[in-house]
Protein backbone atom coordinates (compact mmCIF):
# COMPACT_ATOMS: atom_id res chain seq x y z
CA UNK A 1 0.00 0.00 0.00
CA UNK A 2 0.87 3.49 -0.81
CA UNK A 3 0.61 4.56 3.19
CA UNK A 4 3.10 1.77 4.15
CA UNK A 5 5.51 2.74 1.67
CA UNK A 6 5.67 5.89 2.40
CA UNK A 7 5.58 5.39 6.31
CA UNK A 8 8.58 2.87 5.96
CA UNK A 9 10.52 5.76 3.80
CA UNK A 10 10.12 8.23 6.38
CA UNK A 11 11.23 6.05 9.12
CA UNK A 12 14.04 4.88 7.45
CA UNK A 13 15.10 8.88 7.38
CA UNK A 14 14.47 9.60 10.85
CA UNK A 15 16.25 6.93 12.07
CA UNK A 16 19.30 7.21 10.08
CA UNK A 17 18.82 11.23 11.24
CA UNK A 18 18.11 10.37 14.96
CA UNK A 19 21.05 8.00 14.97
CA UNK A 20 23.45 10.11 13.92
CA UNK A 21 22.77 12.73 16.27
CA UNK A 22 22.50 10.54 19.16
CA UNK A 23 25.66 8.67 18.38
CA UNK A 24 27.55 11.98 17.87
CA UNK A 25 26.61 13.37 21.15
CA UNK A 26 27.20 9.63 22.98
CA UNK A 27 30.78 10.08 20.74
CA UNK A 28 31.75 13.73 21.73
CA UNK A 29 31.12 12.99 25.68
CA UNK A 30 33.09 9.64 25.53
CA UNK A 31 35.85 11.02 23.48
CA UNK A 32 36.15 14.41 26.05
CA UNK A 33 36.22 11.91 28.94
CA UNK A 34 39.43 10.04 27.47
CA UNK A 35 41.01 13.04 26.22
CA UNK A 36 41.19 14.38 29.90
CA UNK A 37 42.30 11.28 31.03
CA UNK A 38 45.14 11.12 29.06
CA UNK A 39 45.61 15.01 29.16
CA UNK A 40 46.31 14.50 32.86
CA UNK A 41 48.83 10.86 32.45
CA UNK A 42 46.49 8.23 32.88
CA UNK A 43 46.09 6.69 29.87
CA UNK A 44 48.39 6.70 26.32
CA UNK A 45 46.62 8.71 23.80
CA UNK A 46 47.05 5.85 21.44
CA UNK A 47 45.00 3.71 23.74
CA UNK A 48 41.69 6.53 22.95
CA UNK A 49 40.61 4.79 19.77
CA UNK A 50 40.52 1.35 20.85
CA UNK A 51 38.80 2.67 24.04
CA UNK A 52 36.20 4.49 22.27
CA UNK A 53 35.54 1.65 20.13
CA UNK A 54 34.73 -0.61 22.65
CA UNK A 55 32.52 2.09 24.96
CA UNK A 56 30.36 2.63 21.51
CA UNK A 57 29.72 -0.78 21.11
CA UNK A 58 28.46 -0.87 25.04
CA UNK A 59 26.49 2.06 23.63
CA UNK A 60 24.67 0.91 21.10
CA UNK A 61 21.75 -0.90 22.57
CA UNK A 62 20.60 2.12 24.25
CA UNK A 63 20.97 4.34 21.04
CA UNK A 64 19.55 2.41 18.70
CA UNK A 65 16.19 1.90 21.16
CA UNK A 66 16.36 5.61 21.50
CA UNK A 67 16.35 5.81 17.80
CA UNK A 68 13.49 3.59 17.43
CA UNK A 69 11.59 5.46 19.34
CA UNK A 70 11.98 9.00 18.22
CA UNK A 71 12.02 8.43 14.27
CA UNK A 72 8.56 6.62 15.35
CA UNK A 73 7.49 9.30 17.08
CA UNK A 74 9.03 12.17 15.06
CA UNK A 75 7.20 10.19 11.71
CA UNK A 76 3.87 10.52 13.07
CA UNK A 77 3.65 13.31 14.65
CA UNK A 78 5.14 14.87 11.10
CA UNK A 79 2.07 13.29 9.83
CA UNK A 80 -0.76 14.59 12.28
CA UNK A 81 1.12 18.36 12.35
CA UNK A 82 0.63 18.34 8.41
CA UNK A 83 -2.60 16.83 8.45
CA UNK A 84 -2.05 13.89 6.36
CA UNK A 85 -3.12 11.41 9.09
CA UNK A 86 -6.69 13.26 8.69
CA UNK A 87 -6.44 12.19 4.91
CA UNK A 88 -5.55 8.56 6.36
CA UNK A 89 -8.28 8.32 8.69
CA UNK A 90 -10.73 9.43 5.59
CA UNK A 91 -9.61 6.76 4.12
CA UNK A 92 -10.59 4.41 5.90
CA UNK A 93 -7.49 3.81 7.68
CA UNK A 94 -7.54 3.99 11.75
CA UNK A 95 -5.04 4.07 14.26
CA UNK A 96 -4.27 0.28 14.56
CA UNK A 97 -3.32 0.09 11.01
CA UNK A 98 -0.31 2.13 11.77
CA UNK A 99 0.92 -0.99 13.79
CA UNK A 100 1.75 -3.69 11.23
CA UNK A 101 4.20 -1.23 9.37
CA UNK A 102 5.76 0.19 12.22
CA UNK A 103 6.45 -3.73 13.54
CA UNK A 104 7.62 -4.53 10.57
CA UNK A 105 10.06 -1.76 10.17
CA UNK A 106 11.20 -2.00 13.53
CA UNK A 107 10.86 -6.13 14.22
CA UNK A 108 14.28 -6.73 12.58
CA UNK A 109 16.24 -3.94 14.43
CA UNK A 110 14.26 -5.01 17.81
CA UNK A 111 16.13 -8.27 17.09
CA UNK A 112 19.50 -6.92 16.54
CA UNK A 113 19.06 -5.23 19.90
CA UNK A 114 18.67 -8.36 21.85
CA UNK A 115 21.75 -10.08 19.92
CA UNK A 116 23.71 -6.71 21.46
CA UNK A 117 22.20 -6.56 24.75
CA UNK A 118 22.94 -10.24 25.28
CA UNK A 119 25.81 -10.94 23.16
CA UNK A 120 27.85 -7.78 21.78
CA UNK A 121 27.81 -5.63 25.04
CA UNK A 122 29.37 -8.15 27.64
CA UNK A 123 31.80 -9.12 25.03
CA UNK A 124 32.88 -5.38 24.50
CA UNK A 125 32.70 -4.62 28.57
CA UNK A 126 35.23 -7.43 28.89
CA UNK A 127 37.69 -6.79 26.35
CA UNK A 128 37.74 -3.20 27.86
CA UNK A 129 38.42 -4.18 31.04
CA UNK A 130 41.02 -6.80 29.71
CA UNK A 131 42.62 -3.65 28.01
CA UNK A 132 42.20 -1.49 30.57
CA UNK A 133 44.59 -3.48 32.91
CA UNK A 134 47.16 -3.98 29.78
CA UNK A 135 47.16 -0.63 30.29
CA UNK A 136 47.94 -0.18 33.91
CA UNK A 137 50.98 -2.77 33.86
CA UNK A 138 52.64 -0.20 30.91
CA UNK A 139 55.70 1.65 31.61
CA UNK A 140 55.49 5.86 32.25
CA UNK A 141 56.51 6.07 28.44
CA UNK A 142 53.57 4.65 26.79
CA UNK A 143 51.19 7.43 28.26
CA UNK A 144 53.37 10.68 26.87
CA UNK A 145 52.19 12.45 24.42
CA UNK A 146 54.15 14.62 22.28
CA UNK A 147 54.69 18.51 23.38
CA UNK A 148 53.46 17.72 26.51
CA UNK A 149 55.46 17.58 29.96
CA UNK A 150 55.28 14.18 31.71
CA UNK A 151 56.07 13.44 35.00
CA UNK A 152 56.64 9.80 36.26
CA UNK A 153 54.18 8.22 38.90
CA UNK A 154 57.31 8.52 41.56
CA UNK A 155 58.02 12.21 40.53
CA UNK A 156 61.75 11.50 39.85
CA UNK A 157 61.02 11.87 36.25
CA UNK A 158 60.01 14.43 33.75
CA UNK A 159 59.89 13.46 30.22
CA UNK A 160 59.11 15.65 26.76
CA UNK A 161 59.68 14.41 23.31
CA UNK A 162 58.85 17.03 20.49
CA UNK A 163 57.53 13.74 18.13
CA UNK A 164 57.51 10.20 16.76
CA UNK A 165 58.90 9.26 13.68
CA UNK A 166 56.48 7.90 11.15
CA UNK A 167 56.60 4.56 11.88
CA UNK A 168 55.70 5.24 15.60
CA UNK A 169 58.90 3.30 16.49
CA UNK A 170 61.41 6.11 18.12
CA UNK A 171 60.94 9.42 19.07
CA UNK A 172 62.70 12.97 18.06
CA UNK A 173 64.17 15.12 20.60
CA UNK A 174 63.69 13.33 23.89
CA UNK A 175 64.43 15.82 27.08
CA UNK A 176 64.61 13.71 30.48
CA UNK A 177 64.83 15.36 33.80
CA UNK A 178 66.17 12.85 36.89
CA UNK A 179 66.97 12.99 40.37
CA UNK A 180 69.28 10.33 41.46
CA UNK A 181 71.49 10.24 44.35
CA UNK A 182 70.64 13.87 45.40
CA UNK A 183 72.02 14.91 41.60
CA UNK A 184 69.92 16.92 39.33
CA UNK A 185 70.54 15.44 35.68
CA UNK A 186 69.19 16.74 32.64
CA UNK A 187 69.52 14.24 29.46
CA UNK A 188 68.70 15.35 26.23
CA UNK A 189 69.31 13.32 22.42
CA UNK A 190 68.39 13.48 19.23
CA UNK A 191 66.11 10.35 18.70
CA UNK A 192 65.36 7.52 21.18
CA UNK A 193 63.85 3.77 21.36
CA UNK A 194 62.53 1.17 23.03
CA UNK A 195 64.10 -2.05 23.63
CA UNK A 196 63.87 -5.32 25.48
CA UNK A 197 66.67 -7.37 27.11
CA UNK A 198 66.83 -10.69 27.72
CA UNK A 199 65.51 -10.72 31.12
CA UNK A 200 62.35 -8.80 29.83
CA UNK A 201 63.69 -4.98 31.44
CA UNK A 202 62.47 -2.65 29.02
CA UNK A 203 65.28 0.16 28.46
CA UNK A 204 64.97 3.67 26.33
CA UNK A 205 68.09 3.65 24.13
CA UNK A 206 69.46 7.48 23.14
CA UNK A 207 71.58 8.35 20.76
CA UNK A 208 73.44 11.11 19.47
CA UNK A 209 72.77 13.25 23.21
CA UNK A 210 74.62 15.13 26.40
CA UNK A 211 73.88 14.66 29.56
CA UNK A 212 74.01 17.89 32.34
CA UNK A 213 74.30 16.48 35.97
CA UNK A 214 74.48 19.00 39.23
CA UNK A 215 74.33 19.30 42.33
CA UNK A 216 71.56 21.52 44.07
CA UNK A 217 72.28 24.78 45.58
CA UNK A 218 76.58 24.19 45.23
CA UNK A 219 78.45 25.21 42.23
CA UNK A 220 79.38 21.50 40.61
CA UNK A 221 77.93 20.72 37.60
CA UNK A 222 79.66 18.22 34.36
CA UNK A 223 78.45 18.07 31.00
CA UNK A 224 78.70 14.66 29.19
CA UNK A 225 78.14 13.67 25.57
CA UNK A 226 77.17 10.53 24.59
CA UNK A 227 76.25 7.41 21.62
CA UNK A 228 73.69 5.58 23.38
CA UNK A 229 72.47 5.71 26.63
CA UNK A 230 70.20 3.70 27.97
CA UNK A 231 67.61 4.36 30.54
CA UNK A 232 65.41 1.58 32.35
CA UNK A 233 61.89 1.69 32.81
CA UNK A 234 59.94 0.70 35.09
CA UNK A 235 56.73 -1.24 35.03
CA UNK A 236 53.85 -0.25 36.53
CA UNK A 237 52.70 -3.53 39.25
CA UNK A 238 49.05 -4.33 39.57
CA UNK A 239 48.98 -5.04 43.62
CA UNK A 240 45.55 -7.11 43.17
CA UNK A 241 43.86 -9.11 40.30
CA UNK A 242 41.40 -7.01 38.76
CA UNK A 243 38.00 -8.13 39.18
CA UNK A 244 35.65 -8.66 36.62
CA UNK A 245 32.80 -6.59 36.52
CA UNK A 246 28.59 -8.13 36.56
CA UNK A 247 28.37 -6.48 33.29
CA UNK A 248 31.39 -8.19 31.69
CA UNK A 249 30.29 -11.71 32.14
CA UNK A 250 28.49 -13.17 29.85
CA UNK A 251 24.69 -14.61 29.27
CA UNK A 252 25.07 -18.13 29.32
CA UNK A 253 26.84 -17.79 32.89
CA UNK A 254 24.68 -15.45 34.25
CA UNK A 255 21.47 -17.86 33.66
CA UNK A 256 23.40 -20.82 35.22
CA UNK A 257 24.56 -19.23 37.93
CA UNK A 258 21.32 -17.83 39.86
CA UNK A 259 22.50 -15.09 42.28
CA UNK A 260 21.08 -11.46 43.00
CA UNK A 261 23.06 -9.72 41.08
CA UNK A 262 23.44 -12.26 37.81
CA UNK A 263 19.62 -12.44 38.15
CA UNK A 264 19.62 -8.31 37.82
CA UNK A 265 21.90 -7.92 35.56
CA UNK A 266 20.68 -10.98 32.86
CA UNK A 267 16.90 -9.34 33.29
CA UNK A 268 18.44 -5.73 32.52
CA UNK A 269 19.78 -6.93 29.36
CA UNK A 270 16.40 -8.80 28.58
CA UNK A 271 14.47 -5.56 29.13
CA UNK A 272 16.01 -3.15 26.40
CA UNK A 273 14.86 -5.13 23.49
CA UNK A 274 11.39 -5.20 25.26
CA UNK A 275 11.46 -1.58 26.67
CA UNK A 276 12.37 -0.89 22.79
CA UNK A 277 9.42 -2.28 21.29
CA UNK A 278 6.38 -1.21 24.18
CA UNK A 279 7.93 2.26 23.27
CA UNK A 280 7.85 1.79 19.53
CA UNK A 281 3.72 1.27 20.37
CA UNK A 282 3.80 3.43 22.60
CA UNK A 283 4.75 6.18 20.42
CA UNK A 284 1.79 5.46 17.92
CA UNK A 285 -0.49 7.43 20.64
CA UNK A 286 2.08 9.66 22.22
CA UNK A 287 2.43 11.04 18.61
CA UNK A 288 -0.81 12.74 18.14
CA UNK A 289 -0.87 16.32 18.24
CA UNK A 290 -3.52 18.91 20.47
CA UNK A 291 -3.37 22.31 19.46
CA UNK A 292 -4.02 23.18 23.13
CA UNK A 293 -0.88 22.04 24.68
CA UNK A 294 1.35 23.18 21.29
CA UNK A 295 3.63 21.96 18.80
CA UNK A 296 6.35 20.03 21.41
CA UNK A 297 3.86 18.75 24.32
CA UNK A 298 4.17 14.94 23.25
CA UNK A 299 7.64 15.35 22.62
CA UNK A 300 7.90 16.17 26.08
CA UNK A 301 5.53 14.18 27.62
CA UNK A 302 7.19 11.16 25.26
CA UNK A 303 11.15 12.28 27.05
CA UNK A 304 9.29 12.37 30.19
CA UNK A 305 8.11 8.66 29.65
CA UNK A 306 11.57 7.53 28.76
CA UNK A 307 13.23 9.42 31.34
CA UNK A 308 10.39 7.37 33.85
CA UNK A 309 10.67 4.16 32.30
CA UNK A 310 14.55 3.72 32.39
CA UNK A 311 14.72 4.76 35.76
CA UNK A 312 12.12 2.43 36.89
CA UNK A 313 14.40 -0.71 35.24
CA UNK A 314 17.13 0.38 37.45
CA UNK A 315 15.72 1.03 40.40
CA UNK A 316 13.63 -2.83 40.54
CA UNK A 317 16.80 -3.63 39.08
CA UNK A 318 18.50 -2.83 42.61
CA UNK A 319 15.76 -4.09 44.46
CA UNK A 320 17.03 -7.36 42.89
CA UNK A 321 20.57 -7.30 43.64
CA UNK A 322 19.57 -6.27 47.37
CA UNK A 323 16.95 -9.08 47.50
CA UNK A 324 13.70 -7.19 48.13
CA UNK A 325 12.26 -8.43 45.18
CA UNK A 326 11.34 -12.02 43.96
CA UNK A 327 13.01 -13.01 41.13
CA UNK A 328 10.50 -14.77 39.45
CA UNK A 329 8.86 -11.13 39.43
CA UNK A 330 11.66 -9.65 38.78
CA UNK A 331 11.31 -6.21 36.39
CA UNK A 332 7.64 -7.23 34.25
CA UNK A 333 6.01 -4.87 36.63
CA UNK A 334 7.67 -2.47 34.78
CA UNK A 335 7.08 -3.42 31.68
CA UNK A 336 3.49 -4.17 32.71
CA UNK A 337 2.67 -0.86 33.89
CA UNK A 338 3.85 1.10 30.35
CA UNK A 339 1.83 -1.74 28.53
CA UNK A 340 -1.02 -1.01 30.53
CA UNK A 341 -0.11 2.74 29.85
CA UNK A 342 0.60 1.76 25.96
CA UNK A 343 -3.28 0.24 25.58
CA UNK A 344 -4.79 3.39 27.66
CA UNK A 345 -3.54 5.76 25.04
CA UNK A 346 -4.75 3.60 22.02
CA UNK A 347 -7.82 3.54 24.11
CA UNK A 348 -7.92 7.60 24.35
CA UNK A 349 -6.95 8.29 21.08
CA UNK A 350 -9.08 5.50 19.39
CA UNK A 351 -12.31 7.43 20.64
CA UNK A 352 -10.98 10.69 20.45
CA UNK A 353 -10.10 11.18 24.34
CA UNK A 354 -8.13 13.79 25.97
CA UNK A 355 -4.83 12.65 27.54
CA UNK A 356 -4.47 15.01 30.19
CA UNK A 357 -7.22 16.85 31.99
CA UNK A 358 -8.55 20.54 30.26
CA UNK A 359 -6.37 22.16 32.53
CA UNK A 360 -3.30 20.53 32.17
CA UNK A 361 -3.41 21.40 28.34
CA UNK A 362 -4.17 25.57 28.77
């Protein structure tokens, strides 16, 4: 039919819109949060990418429910703001035939939620952490970044290197700053590396450099200039194993192991593909449009839904890991309660109800 066509088109364009926005903002935040980090040490600026990768993919769930739900929303309340869902109804088409399209549309990415929720995002949360603490056990010279100052975690060390080469292998113009034995030494080359012994000590091999040692607050000071010298580093030591987070492990092991918190955690990731589609048909009502309460009140009463509904999941969610709520329960109250809400809206707007009360809408 020409409707369905046409609906699918537009939905197709909102989402792709609504995605792209949502994932850019998601990106921007995530990408300021690791630039501070490694603006202040913590973390090797080539380490951001693979980082950002990985929280995106944790992401994406969430986003792409978001999207489903505003391009659904957005679609039809295009429609009733232009009038064409007057021309719709005229033609004999009511409000529940807007519900086989939108399912179909939506059916196949509802799907591809659940293999993320269940699948994708513990993989992803794992392989982070796993990363993460690769991280932590690299030496102070993986996290400097060129033109900027480093100081080592003992603050015996100041390093600045003006760049790599373009292979990423050495660097150009290394400047060092040491205190050993109550000496002040300054040690500066022309290029540097990295190499390993035999024993595994990692060493930073200079070439073509001098070397300035002195003594604070006397007048002795000797210059020195030098081939190669080599400088070790240090490892950073993890003191404890690094324990793997709820939201790392994966599904299988969370449904044979019945605890709180794997019981929480297993329902959480159930509920966004489910939370995803009662808000798809939920949208079909929140969409129409009153001239009373202006262009943007069901976009705001539809964020203030979302906003309610996700917080809803997490608190019962806690109420699970604390053990104040059955498990066999577990979080379809929620989901009951915005059905119920879902079928009270088709109910209003089937036989032409008012949402809110008169004087909610002046």
């Amino acid at each position: 039919m020409i409707f369905k066509r046409t609906l699918s088109q537009e939905l197709l364009h909102k989402s792709i819109g609504a995605f792209a926005i949502l994932f850019g903002i998601v990106m921007a935040q995530r990408v300021t949060y690791y630039i501070r980090i490694a603006a202040n040490g913590d973390l090797a600026s080539n380490a951001i990418n693979t980082l950002l990768g990985f929280s995106m993919l944790k992401f994406l769930p969430m986003l792409i429910s978001l999207t489903l739900f505003l391009a659904v929303l957005l679609t039809l309340t295009r429609q009733h703001r232009d009038s064409e869902m007057i021309i719709w109804f005229s033609s004999g088409q009511g409000l529940y035939a807007w519900i086989r399209p939108i399912l179909s549309f939506t059916t196949p990415v509802i799907i591809l939620i659940a293999m993320l929720s269940l699948l994708v995002m513990p993989w992803a949360t794992n392989i982070s952490g796993e990363y993460k603490t690769q991280l932590k056990k690299q030496d102070e010279l993986s996290t400097i970044t060129p033109g900027v100052f480093k100081e080592s975690k003992h603050a015996n060390r100041v390093y600045f290197i003006e760049s790599f080469n373009q292979l990423g292998a050495s660097v150009n113009n290394i400047f060092i700053q040491s205190v050993q034995h109550q000496k002040l030494g300054v040690i500066v080359a022309k290029q540097a590396h990295r190499e390993t012994m035999s024993n595994h000590d990692d060493f930073l091999i200079m070439v073509q450099g001098r070397r300035y040692e002195t003594t604070p607050e006397t007048a002795e000071f000797s210059s020195t200039t030098f081939e190669k010298y080599a400088v070790r580093l240090e490892a950073k030591e993890t003191k404890e194993p690094p324990v793997t987070p709820i939201q790392a492990i994966s599904s299988d092991k969370l449904l044979s192991q019945h605890t709180p918190a794997n019981n929480a955690e297993i329902q959480g990731r159930i509920s966004i593909p489910i939370s995803a589609l009662i808000l798809v048909l939920l949208a079909i009502p929140l969409s129409f449009v009153d001239p009373r309460s202006g262009r943007s009140g069901n976009i705001a009463m539809a964020i203030l839904i979302y906003i309610i509904y996700n917080n809803l999941i997490s608190i019962t969610q806690a109420w699970l890991v604390q053990g104040k709520l059955n498990p066999i329960i577990g979080l379809w109250p929620v989901h009951l309660i915005f059905v119920s809400l879902t079928i009270y809206l088709f109910y209003r707007r089937v036989f032409q109800l008012p949402i809110l009360p008169r004087f909610w809408l002046k």
